[in-house]
N, C-alpha and C. Protein backbone atom coordinates (compact mmCIF):
# COMPACT_ATOMS: atom_id res chain seq x y z
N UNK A 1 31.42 -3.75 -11.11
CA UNK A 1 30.52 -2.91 -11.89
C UNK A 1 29.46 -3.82 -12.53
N UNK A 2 28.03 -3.27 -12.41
CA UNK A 2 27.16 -4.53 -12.86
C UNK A 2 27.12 -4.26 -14.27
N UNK A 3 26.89 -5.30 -15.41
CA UNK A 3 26.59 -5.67 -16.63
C UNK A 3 25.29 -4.42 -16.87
N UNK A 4 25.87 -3.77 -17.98
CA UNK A 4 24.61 -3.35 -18.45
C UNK A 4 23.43 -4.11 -19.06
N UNK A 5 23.42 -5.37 -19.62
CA UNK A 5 22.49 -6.42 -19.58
C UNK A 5 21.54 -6.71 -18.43
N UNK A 6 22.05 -6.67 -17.35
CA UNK A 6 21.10 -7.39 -15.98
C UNK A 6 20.76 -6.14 -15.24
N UNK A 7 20.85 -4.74 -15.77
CA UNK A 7 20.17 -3.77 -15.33
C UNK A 7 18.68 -3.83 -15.45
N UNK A 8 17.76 -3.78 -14.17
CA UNK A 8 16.28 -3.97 -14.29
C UNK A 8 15.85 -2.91 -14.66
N UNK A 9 15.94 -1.69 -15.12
CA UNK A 9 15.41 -0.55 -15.63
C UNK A 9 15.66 -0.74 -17.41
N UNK A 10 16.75 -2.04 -17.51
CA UNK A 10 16.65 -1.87 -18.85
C UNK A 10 15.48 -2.19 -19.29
N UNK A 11 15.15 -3.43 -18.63
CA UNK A 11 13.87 -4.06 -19.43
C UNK A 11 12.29 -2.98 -19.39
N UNK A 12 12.31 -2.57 -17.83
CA UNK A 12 11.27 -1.19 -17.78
C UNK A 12 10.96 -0.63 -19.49
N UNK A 13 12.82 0.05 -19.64
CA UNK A 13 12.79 1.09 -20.65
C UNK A 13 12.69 0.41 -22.56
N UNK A 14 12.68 -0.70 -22.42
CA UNK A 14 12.61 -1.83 -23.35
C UNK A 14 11.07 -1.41 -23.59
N UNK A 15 10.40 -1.78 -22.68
CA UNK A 15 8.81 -1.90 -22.66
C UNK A 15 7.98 -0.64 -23.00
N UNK A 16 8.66 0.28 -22.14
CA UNK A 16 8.45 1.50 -22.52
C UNK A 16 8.45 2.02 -24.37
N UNK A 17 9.80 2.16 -24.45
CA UNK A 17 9.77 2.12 -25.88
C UNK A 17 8.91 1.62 -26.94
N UNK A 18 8.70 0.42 -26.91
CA UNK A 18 7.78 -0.74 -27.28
C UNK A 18 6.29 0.03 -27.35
N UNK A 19 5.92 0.48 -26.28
CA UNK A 19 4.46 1.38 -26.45
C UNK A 19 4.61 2.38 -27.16
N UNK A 20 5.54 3.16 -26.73
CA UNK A 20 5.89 4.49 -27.68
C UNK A 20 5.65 4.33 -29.38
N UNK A 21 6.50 3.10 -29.37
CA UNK A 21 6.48 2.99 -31.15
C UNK A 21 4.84 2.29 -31.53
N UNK A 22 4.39 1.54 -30.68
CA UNK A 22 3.46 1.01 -30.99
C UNK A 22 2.04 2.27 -31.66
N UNK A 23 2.26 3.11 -30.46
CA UNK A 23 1.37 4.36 -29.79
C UNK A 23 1.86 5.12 -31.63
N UNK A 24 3.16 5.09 -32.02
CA UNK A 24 3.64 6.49 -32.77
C UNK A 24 2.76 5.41 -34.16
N UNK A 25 2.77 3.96 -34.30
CA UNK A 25 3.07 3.37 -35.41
C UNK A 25 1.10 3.92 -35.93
N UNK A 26 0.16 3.95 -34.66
CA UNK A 26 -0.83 3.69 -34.56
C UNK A 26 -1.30 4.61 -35.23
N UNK A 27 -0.75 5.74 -34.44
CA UNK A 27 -1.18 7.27 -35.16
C UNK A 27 -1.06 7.53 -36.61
N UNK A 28 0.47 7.13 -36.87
CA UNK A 28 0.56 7.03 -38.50
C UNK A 28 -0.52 6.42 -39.10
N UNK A 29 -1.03 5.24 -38.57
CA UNK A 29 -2.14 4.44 -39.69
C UNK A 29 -3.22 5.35 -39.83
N UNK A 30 -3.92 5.54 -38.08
CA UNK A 30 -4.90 6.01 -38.40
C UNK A 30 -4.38 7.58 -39.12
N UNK A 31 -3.86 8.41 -39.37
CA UNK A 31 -3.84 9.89 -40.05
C UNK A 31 -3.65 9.02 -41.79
N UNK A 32 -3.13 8.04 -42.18
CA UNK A 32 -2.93 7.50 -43.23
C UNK A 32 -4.66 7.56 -43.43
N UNK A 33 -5.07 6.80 -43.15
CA UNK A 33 -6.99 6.40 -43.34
C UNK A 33 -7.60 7.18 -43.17
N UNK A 34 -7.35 8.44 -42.37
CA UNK A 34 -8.47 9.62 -42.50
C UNK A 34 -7.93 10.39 -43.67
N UNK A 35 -7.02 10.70 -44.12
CA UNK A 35 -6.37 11.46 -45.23
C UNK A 35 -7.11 11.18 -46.39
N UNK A 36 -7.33 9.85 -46.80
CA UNK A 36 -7.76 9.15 -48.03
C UNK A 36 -8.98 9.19 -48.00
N UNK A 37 -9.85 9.63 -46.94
CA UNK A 37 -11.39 9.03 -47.02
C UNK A 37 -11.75 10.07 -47.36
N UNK A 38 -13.07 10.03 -48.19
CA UNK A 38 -13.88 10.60 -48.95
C UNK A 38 -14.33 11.84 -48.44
N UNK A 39 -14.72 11.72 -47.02
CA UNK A 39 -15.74 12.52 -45.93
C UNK A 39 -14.37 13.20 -45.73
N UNK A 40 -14.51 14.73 -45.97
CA UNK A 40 -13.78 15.51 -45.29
C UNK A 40 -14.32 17.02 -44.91
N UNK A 41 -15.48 16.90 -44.47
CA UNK A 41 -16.91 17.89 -44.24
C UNK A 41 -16.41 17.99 -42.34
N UNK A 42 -15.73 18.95 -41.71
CA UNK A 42 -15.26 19.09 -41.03
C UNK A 42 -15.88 19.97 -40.02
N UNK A 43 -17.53 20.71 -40.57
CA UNK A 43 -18.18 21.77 -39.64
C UNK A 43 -18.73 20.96 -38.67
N UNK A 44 -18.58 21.46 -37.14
CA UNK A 44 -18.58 21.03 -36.04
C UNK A 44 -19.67 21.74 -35.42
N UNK A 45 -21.09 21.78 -35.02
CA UNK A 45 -21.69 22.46 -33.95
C UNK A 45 -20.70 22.49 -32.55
N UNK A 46 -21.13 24.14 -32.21
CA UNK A 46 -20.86 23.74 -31.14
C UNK A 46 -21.17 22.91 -29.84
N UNK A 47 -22.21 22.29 -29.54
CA UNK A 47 -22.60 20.86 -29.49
C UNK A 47 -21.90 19.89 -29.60
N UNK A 48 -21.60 19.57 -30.86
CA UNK A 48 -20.55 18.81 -30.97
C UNK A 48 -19.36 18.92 -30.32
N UNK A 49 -19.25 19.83 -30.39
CA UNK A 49 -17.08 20.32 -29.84
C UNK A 49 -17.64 20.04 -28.41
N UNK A 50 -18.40 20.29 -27.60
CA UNK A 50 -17.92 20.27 -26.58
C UNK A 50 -18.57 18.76 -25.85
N UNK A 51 -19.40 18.20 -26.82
CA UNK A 51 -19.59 16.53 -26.69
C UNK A 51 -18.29 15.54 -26.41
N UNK A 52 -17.45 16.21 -27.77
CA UNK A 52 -16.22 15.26 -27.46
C UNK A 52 -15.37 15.48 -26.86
N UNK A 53 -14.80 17.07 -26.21
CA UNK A 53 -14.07 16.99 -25.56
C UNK A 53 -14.74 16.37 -24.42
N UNK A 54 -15.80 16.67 -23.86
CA UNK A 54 -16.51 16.15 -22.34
C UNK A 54 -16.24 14.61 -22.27
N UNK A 55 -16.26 13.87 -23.65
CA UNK A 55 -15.81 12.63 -23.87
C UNK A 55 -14.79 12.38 -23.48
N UNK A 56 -13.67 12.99 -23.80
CA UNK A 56 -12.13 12.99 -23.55
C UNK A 56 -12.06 13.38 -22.81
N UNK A 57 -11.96 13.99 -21.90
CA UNK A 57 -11.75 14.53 -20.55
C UNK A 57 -12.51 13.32 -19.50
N UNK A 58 -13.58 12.76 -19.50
CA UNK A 58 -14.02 11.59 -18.96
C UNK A 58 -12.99 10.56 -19.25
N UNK A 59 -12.76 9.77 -20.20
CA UNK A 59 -12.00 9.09 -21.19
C UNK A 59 -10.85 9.31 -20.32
N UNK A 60 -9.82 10.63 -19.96
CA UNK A 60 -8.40 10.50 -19.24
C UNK A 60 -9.17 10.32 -17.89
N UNK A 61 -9.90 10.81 -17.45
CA UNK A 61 -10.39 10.73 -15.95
C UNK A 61 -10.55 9.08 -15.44
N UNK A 62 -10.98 8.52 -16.34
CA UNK A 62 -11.01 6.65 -16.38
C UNK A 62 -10.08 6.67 -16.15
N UNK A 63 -8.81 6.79 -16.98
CA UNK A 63 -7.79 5.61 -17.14
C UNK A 63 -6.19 6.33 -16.22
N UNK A 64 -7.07 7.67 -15.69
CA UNK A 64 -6.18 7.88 -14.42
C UNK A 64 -6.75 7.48 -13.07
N UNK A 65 -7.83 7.01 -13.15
CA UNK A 65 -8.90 6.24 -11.98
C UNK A 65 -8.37 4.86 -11.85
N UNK A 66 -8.26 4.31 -13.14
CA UNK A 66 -7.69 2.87 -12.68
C UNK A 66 -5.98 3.06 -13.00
N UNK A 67 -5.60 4.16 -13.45
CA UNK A 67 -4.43 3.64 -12.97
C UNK A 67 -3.82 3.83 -11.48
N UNK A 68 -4.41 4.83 -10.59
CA UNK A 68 -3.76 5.35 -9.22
C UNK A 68 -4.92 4.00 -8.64
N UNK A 69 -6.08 3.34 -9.12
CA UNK A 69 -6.21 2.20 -8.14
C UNK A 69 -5.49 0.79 -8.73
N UNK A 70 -4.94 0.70 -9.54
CA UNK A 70 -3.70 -0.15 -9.59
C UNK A 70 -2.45 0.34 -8.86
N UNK A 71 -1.78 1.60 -8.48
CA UNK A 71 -1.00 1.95 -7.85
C UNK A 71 -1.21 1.46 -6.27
N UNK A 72 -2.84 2.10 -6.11
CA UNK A 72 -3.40 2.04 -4.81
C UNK A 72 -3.11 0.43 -4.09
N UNK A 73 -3.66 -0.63 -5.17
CA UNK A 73 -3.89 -1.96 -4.84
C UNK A 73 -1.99 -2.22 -4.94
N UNK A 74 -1.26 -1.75 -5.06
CA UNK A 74 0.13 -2.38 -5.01
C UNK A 74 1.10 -1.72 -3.89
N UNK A 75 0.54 -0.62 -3.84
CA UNK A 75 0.82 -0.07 -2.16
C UNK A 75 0.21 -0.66 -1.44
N UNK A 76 -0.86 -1.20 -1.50
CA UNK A 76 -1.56 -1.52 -0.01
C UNK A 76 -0.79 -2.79 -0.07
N UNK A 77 -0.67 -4.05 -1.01
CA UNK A 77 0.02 -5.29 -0.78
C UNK A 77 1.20 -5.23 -0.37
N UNK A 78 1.99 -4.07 -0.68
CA UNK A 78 3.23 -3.84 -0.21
C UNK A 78 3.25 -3.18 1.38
N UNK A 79 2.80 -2.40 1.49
CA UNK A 79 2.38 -1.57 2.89
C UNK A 79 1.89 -3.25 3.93
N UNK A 80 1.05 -3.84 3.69
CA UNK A 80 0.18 -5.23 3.75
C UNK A 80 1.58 -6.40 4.81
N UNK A 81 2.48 -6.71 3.60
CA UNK A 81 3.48 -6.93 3.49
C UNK A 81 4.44 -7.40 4.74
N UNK A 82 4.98 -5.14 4.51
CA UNK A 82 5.69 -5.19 5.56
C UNK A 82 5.05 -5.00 6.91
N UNK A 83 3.75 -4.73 7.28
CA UNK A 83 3.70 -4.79 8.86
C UNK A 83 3.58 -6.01 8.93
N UNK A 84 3.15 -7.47 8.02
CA UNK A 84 2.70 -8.94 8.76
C UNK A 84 4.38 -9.22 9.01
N UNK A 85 5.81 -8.66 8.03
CA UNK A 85 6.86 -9.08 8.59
C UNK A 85 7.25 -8.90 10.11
N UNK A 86 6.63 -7.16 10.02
CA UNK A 86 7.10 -6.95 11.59
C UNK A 86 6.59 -7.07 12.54
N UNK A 87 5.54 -7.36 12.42
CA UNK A 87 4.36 -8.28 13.08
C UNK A 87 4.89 -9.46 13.76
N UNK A 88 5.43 -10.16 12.82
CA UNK A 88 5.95 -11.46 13.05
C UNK A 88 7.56 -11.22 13.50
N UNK A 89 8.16 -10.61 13.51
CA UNK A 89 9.19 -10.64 13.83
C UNK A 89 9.30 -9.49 15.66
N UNK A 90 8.38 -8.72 15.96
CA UNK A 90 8.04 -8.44 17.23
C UNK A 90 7.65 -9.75 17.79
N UNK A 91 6.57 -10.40 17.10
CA UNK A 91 5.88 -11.36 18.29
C UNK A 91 6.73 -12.34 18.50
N UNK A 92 7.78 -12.69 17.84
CA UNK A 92 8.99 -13.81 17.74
C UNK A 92 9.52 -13.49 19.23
N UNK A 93 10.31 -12.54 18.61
CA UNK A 93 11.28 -11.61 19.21
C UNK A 93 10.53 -11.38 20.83
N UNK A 94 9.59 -10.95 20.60
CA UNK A 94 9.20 -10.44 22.20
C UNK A 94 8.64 -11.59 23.46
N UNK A 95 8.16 -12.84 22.43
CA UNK A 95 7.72 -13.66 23.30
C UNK A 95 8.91 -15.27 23.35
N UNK A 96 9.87 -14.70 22.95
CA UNK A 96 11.16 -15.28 23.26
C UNK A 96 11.40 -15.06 24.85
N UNK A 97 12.17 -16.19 25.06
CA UNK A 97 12.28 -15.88 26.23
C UNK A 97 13.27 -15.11 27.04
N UNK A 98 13.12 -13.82 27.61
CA UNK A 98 13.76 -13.10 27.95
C UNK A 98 13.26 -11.64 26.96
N UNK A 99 12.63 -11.80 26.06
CA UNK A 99 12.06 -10.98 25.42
C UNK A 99 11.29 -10.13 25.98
N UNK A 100 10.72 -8.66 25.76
CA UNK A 100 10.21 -7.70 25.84
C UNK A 100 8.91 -7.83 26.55
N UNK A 101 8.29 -8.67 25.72
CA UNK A 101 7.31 -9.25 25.79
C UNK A 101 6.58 -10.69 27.21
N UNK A 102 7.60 -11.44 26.50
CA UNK A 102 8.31 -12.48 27.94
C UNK A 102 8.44 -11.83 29.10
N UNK A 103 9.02 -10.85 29.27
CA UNK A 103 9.29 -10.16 30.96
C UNK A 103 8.60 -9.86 31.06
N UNK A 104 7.52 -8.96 30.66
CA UNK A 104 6.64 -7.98 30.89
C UNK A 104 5.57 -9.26 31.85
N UNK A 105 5.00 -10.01 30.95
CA UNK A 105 3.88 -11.08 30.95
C UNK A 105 4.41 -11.82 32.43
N UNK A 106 5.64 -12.09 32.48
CA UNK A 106 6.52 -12.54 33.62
C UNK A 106 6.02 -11.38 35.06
N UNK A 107 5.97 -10.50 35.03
CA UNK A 107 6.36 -9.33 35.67
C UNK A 107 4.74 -9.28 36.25
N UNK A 108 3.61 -8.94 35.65
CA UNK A 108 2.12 -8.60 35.78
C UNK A 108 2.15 -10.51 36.64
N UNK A 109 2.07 -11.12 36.21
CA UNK A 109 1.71 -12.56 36.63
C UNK A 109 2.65 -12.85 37.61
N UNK A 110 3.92 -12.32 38.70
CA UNK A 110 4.12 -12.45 39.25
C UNK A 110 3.34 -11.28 40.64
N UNK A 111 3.40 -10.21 40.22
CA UNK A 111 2.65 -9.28 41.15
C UNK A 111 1.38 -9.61 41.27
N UNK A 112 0.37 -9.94 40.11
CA UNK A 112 -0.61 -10.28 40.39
C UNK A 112 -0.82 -11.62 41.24
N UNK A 113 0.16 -12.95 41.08
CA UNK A 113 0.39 -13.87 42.21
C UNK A 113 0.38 -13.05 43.38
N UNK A 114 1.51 -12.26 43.62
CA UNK A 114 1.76 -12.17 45.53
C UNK A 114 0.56 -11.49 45.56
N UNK A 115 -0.28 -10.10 45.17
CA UNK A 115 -1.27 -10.00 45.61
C UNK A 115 -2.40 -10.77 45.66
N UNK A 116 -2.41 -11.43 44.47
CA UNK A 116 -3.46 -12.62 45.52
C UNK A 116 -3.47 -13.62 46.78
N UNK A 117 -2.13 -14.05 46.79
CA UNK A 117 -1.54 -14.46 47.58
C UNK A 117 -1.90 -14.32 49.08
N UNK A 118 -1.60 -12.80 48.95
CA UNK A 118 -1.43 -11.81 50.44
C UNK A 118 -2.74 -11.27 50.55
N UNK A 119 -3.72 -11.51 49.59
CA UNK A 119 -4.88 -10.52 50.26
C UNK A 119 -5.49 -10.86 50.96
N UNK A 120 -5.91 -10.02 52.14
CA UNK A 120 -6.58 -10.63 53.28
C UNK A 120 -5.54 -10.72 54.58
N UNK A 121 -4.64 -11.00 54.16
CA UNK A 121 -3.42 -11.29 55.17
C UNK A 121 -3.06 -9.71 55.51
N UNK A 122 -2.76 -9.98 57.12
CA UNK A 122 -2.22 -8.66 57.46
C UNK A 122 -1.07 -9.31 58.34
N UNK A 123 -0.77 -8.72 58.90
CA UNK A 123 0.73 -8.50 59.81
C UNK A 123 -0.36 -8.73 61.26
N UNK A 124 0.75 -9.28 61.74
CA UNK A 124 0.25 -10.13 63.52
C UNK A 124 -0.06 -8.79 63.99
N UNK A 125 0.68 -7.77 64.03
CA UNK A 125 0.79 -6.67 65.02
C UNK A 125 -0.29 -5.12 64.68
N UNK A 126 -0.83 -5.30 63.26
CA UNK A 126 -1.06 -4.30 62.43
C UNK A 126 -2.64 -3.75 63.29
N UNK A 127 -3.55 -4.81 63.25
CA UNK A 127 -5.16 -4.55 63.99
C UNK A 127 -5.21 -5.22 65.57
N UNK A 128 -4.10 -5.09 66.07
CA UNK A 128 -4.69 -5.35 67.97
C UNK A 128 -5.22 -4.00 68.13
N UNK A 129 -5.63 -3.34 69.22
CA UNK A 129 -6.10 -2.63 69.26
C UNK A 129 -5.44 -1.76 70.42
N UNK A 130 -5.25 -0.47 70.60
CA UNK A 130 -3.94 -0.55 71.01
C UNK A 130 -4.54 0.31 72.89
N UNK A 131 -3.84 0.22 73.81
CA UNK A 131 -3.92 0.42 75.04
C UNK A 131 -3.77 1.68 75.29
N UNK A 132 -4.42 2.64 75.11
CA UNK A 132 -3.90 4.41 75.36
C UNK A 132 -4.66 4.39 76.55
């Protein structure tokens, strides 16, 4: 049974946490500092309202842009990866000898020998011309 210590999701959920409180500690300050300040004149054009949401809605649109091309860039190194393994482990494998690869190359370069070989050549008996 493995150690709950050397579980790798612990540390994930370690880190995780860690933002959470950071994220919860943040919010507290800032609602602490807007509470106390002087300015609490809260009328909004509508203009306004829909300035900042258009802000925020851009604002998540960023930081889900770079996060699926950080996803993107770690699939492709991984995807990347595994075909240069199997890449390399076909071309091993096949141009071994007796390999897939090996016979085949064996096989074309021997046929293509005898027909060069033989072309031109016919049989003694094939073009006499025959006595009817």
């Amino acid at each position: 049974m493995p150690k709950l210590v050397d579980a790798p999701w612990l540390g994930r959920s370690k880190k995780a946490a860690e933002v959470v409180g950071l994220c919860t500690l943040s919010g507290l300050a800032g609602a602490a500092l807007t509470r106390h300040s002087s300015h609490t004149d809260y009328n909004l054009s509508y203009a306004d309202f829909v300035s900042i949401l258009l802000t925020a809605v851009s604002l998540l649109i960023t930081v889900l842009a770079v996060f699926l091309a950080v996803l993107g860039f770690l699939g492709w190194t991984t995807i990347e990866s595994k075909v240069h393994s199997k890449t390399e482990d076909i071309l091993s494998k096949g141009f071994a000898e007796g390999g897939r690869i090996d016979s085949l190359i064996v096989q074309v370069i021997s046929s293509r020998a005898q027909e060069f070989m033989f072309k031109g050549v016919q049989s003694v008996g094939e073009d006499e011309p025959s006595d009817d």
